[in-house]
PDB file of N, CA and C in Angstrom:
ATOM      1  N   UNK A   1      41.925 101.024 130.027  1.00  0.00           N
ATOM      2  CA  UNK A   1      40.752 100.413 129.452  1.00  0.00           C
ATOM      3  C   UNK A   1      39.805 100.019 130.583  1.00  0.00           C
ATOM      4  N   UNK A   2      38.459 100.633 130.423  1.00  0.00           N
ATOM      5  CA  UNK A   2      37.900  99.743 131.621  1.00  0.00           C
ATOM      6  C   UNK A   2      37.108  98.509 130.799  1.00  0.00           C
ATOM      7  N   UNK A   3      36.198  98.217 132.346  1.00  0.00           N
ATOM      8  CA  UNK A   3      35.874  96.719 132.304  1.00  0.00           C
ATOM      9  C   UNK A   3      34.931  96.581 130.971  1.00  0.00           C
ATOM     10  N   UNK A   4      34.001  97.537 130.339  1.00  0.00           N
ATOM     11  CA  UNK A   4      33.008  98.106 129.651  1.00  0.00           C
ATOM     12  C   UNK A   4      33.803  98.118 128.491  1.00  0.00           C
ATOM     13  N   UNK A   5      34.609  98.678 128.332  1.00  0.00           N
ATOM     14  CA  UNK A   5      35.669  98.660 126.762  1.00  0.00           C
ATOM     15  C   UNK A   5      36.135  97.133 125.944  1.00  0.00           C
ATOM     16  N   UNK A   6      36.256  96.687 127.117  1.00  0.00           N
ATOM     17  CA  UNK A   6      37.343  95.030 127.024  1.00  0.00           C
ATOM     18  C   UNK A   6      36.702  94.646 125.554  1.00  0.00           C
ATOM     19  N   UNK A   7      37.158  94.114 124.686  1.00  0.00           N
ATOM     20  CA  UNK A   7      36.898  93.677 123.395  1.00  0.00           C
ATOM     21  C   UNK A   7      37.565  92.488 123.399  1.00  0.00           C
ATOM     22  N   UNK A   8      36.627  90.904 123.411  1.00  0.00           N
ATOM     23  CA  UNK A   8      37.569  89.508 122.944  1.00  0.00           C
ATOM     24  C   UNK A   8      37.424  89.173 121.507  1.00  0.00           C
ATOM     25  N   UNK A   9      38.753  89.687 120.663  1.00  0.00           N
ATOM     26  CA  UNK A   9      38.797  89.604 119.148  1.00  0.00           C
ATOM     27  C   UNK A   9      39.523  87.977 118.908  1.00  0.00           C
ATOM     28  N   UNK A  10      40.097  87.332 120.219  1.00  0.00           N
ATOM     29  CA  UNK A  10      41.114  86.624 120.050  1.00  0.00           C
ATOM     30  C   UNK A  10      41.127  86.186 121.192  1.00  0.00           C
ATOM     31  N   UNK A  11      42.140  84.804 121.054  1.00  0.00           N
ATOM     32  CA  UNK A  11      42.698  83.892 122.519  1.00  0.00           C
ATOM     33  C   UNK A  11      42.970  84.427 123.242  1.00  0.00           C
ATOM     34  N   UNK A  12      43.600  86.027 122.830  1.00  0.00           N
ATOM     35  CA  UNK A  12      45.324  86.301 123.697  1.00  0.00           C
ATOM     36  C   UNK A  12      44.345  86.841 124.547  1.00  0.00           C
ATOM     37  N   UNK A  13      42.981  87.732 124.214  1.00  0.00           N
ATOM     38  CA  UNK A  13      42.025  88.071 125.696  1.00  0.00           C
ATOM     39  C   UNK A  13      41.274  87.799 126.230  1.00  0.00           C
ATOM     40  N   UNK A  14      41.198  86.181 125.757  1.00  0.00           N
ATOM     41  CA  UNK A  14      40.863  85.475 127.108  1.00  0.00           C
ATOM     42  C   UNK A  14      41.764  84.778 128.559  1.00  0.00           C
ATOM     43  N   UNK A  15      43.389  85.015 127.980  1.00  0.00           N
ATOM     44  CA  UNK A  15      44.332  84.325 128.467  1.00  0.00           C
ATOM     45  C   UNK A  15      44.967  85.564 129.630  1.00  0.00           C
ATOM     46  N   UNK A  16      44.601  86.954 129.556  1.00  0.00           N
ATOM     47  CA  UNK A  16      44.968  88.461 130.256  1.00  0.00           C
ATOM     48  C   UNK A  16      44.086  88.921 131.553  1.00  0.00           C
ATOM     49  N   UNK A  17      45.212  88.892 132.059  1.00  0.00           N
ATOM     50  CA  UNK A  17      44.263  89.360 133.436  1.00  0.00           C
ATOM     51  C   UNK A  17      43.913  90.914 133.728  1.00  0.00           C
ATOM     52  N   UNK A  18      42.675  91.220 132.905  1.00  0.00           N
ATOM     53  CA  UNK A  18      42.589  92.563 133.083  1.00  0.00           C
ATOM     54  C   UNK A  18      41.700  93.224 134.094  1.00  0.00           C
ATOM     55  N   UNK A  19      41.541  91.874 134.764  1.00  0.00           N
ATOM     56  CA  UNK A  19      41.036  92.561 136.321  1.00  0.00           C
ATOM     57  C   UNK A  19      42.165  93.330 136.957  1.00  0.00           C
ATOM     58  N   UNK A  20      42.919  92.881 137.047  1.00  0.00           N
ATOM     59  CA  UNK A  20      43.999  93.300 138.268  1.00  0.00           C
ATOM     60  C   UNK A  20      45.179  93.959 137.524  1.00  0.00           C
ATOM     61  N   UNK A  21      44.982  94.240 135.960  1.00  0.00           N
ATOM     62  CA  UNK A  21      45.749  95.009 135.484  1.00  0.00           C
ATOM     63  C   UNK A  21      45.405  95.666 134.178  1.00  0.00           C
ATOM     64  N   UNK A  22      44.326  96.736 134.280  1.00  0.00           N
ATOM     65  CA  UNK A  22      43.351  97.098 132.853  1.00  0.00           C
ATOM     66  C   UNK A  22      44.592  97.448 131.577  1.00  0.00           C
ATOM     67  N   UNK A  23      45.564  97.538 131.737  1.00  0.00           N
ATOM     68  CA  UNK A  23      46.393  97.508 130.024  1.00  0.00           C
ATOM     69  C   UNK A  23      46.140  95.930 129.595  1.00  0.00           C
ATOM     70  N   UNK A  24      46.166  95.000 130.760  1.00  0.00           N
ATOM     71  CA  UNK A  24      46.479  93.176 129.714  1.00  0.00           C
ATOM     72  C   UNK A  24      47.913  92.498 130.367  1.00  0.00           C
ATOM     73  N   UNK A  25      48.965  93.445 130.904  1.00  0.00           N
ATOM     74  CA  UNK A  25      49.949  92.815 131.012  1.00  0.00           C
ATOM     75  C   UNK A  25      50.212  91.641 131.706  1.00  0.00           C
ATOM     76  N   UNK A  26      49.180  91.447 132.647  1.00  0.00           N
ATOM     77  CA  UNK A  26      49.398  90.320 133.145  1.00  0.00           C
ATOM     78  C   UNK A  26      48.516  88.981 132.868  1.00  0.00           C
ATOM     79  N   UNK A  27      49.447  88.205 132.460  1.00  0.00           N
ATOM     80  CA  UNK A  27      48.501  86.517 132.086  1.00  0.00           C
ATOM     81  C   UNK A  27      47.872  85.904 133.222  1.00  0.00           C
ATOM     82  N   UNK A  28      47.155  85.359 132.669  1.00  0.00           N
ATOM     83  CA  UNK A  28      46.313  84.561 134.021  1.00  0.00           C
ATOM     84  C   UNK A  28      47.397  83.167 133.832  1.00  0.00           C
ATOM     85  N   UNK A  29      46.883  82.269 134.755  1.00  0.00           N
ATOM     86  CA  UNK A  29      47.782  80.641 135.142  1.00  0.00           C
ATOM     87  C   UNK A  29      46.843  80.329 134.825  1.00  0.00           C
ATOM     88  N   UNK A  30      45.844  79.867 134.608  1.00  0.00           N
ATOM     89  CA  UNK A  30      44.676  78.609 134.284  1.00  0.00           C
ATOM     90  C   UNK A  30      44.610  78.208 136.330  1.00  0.00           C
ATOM     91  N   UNK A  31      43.326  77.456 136.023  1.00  0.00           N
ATOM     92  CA  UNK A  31      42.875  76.621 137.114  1.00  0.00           C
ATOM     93  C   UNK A  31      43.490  75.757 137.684  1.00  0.00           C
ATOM     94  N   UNK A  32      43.430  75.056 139.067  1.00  0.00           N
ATOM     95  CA  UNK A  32      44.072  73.988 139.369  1.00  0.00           C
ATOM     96  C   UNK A  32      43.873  72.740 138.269  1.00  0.00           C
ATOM     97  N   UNK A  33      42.421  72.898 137.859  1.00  0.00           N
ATOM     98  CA  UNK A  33      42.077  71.595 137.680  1.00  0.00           C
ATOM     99  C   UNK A  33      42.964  71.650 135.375  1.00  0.00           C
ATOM    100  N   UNK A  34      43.682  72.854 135.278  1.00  0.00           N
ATOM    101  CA  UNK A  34      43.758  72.914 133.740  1.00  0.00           C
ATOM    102  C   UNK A  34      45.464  73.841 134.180  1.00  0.00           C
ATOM    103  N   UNK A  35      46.410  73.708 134.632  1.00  0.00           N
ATOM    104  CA  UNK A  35      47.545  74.523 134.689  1.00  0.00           C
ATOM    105  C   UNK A  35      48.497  74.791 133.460  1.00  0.00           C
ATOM    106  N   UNK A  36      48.423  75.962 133.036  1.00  0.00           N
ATOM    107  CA  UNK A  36      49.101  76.212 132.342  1.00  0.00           C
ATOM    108  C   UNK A  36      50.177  77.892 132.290  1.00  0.00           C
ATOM    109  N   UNK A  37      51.054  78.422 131.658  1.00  0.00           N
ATOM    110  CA  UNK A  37      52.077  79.051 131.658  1.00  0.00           C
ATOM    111  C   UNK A  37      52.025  79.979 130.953  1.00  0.00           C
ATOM    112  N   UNK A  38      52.164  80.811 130.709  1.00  0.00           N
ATOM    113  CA  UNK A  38      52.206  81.842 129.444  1.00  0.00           C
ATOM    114  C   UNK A  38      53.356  83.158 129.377  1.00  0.00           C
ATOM    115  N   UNK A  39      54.364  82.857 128.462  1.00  0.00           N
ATOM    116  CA  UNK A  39      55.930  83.062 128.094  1.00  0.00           C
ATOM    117  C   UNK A  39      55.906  84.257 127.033  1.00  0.00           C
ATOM    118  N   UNK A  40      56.548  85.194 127.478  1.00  0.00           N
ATOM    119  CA  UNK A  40      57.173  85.870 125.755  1.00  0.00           C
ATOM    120  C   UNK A  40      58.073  85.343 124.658  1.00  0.00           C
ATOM    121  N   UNK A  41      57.838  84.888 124.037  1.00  0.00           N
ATOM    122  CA  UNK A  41      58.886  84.896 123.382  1.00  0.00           C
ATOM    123  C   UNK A  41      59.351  85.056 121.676  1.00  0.00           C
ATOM    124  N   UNK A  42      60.378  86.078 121.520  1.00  0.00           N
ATOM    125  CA  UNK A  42      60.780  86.263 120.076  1.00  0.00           C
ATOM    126  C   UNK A  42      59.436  87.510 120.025  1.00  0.00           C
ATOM    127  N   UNK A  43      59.097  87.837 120.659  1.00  0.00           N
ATOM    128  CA  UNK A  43      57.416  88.941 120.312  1.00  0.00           C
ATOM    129  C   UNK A  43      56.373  88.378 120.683  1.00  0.00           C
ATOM    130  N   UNK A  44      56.120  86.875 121.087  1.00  0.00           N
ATOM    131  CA  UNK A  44      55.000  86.285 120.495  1.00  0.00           C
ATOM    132  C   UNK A  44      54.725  85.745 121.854  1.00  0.00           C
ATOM    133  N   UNK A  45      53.448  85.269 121.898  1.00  0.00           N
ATOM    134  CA  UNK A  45      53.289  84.841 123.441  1.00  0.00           C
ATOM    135  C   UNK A  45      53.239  83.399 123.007  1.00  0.00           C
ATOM    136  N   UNK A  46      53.527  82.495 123.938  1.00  0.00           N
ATOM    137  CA  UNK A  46      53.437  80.975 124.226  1.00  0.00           C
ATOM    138  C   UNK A  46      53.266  80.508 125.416  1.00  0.00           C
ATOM    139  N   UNK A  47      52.405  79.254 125.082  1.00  0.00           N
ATOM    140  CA  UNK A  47      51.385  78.918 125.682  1.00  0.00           C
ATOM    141  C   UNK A  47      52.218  77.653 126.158  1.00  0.00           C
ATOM    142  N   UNK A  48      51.706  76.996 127.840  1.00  0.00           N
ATOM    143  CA  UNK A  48      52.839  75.653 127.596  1.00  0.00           C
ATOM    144  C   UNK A  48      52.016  74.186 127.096  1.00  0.00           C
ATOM    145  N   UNK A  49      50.577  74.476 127.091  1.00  0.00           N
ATOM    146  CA  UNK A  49      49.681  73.261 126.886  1.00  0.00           C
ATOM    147  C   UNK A  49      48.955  73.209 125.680  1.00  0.00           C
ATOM    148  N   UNK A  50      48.573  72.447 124.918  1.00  0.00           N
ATOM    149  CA  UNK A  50      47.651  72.906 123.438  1.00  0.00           C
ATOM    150  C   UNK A  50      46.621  72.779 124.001  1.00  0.00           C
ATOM    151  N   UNK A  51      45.768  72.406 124.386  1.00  0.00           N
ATOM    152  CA  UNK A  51      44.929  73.032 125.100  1.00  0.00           C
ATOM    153  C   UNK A  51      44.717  73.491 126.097  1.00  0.00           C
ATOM    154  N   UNK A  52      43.691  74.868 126.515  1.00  0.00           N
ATOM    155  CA  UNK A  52      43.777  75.759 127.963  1.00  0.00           C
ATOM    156  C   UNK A  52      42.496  76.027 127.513  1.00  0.00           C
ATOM    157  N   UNK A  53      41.939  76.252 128.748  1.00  0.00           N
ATOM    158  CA  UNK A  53      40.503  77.271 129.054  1.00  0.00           C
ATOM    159  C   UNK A  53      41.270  78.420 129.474  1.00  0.00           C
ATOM    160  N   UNK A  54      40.439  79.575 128.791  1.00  0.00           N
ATOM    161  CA  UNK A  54      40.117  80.665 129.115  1.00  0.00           C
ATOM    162  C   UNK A  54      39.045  81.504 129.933  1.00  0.00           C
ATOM    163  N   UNK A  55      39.186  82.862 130.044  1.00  0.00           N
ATOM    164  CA  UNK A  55      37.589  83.183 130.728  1.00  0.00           C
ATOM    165  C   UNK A  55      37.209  84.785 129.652  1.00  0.00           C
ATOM    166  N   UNK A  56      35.735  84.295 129.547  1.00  0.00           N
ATOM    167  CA  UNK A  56      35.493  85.785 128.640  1.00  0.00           C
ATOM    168  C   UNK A  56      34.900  86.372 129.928  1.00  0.00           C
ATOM    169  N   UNK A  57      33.880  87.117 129.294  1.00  0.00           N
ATOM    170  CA  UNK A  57      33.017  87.991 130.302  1.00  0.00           C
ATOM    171  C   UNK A  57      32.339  87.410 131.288  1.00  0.00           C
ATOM    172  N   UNK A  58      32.334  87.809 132.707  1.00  0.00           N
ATOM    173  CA  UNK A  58      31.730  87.446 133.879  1.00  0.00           C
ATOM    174  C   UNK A  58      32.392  86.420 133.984  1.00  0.00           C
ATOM    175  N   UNK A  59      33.600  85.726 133.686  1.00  0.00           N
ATOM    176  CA  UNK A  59      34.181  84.448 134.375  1.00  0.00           C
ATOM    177  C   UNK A  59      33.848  83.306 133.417  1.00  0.00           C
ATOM    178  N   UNK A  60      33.359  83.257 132.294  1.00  0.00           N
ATOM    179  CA  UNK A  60      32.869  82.453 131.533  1.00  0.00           C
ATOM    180  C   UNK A  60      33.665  81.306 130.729  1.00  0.00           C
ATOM    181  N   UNK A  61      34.176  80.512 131.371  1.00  0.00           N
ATOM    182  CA  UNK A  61      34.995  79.232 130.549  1.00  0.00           C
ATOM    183  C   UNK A  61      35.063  79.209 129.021  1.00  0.00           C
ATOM    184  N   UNK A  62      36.087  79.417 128.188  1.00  0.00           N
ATOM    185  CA  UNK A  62      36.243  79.047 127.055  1.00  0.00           C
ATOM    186  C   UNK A  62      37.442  77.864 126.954  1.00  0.00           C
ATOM    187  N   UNK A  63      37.432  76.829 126.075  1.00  0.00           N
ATOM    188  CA  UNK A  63      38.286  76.271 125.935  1.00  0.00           C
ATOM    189  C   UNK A  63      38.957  76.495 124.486  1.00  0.00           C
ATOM    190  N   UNK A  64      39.825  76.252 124.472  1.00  0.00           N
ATOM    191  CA  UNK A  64      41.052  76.393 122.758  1.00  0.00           C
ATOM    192  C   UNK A  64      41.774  75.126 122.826  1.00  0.00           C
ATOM    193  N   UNK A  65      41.771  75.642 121.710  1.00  0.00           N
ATOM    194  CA  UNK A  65      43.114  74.422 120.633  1.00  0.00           C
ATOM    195  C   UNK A  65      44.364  75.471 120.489  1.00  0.00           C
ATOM    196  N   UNK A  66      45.575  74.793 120.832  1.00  0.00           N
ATOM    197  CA  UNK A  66      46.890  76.284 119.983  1.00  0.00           C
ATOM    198  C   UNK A  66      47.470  75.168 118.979  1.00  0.00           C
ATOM    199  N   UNK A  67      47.132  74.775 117.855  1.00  0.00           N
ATOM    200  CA  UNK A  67      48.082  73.555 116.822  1.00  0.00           C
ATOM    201  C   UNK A  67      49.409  74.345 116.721  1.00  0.00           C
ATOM    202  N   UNK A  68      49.496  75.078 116.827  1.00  0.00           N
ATOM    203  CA  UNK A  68      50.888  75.703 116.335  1.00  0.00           C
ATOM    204  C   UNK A  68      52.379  75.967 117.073  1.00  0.00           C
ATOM    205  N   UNK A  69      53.108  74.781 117.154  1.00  0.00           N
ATOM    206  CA  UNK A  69      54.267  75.055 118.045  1.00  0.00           C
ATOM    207  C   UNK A  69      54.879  76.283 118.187  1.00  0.00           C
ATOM    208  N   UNK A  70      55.570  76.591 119.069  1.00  0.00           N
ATOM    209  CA  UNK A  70      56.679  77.166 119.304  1.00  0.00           C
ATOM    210  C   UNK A  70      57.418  77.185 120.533  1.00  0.00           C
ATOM    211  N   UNK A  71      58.635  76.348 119.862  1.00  0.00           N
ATOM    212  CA  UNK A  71      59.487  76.239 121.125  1.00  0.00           C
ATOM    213  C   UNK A  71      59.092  74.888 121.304  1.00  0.00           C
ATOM    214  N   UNK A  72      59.038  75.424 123.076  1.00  0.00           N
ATOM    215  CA  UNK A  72      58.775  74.192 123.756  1.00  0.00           C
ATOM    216  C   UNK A  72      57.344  74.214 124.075  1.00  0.00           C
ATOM    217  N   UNK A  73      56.522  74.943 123.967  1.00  0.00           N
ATOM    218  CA  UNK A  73      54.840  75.531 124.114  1.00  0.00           C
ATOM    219  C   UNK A  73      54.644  75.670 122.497  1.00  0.00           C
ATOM    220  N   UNK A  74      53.145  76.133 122.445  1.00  0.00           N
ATOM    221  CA  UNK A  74      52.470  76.491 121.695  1.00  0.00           C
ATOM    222  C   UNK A  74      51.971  77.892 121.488  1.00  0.00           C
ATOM    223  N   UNK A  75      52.237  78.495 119.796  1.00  0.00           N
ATOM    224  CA  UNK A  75      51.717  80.117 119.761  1.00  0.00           C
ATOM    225  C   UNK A  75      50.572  80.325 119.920  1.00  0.00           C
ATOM    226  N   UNK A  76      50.124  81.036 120.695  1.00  0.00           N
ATOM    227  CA  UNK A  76      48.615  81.619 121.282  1.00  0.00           C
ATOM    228  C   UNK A  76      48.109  82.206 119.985  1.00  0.00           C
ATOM    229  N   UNK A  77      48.701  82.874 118.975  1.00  0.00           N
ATOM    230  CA  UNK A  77      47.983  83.335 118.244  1.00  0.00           C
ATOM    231  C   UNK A  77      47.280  82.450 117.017  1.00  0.00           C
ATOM    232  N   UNK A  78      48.127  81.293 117.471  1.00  0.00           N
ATOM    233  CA  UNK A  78      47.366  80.253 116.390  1.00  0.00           C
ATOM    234  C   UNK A  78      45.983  79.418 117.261  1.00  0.00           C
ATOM    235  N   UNK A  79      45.306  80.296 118.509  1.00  0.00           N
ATOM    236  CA  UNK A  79      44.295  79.349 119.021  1.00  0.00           C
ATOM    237  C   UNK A  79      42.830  79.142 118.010  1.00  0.00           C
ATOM    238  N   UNK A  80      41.857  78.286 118.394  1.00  0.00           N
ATOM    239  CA  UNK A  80      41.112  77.983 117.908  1.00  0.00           C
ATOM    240  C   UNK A  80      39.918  77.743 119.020  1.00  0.00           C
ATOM    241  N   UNK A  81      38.893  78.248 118.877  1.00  0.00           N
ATOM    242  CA  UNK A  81      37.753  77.744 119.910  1.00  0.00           C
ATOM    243  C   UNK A  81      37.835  76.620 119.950  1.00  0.00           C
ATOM    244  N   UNK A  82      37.370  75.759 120.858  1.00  0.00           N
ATOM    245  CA  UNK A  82      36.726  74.125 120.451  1.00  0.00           C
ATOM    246  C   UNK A  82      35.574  74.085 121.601  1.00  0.00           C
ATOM    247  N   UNK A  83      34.260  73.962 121.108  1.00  0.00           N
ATOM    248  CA  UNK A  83      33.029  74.236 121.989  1.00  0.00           C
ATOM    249  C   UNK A  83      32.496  73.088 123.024  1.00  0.00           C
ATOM    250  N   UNK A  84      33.686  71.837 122.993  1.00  0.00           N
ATOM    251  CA  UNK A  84      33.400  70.712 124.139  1.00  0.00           C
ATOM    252  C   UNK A  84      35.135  70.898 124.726  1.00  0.00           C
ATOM    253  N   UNK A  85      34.739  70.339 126.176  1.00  0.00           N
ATOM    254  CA  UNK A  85      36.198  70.049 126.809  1.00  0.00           C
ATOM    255  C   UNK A  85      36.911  69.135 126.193  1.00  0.00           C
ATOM    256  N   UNK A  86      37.980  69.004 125.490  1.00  0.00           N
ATOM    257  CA  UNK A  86      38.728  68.313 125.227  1.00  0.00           C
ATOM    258  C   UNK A  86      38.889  67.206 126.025  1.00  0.00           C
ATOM    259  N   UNK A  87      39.094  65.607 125.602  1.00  0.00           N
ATOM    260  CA  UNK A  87      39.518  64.073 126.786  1.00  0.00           C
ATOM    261  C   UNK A  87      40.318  64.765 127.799  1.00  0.00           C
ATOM    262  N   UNK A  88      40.183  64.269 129.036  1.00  0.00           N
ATOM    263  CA  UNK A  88      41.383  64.814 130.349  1.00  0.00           C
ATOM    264  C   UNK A  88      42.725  64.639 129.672  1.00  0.00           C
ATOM    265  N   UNK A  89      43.263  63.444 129.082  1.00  0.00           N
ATOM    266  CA  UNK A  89      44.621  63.404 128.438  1.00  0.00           C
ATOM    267  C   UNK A  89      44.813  64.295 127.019  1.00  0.00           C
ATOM    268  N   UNK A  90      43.989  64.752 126.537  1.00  0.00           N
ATOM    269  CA  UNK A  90      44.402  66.121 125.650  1.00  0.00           C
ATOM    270  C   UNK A  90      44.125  67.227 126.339  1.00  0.00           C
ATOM    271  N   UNK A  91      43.625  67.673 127.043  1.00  0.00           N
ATOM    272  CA  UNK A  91      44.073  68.746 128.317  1.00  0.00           C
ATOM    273  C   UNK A  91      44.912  69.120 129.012  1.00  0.00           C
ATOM    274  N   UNK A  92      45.972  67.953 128.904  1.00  0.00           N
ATOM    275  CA  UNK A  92      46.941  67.948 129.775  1.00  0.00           C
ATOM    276  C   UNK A  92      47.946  67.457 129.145  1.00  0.00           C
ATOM    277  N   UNK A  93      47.920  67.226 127.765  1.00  0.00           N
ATOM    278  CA  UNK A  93      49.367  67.167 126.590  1.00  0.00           C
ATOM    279  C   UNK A  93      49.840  68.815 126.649  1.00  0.00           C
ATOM    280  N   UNK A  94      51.193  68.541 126.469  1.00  0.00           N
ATOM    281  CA  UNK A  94      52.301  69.400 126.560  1.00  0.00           C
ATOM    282  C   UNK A  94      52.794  69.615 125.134  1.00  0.00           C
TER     283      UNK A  94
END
């Protein structure tokens, strides 16, 4: 896929590092200032923070909501935009 194709239908591609790997396979970590993890598991990807910024096109900050447990993280596919930064202490709930 090149850079021109990339389509963000969803969380999961803002959370893929398809700079440095055009299939997706590799997750990004989040920022120093927002650290977060991203796990397979059971099929499904999980997230370790309910909320994370993402990046769309040109580097562009998105932030999400994931309400939806799993495990010990949260399912990515249950994210949600949210168009302000979340308080520093809901940024950094687990």
């Amino acid at each position: 896929m090149r850079n021109g194709q990339r389509r963000y239908k969803g969380p999961l591609q803002y959370f893929h590092n398809y700079e440095h790997d055009v299939e997706g396979r590799t997750h990004c970590t989040g920022p120093d200032s927002n650290p977060y993890e991203i796990e397979h598991v059971h099929g499904m990807h999980k997230i370790s923070h309910q909320y994370a910024v993402g990046h769309g096109r040109g580097g562009k900050r998105q932030w999400w909501h994931f309400p939806k447990r799993l495990e010990e993280g949260y399912d990515m596919s249950s994210g949600v935009r949210v168009a302000e930064t979340p308080s520093k202490s809901a940024k950094l709930r687990r």
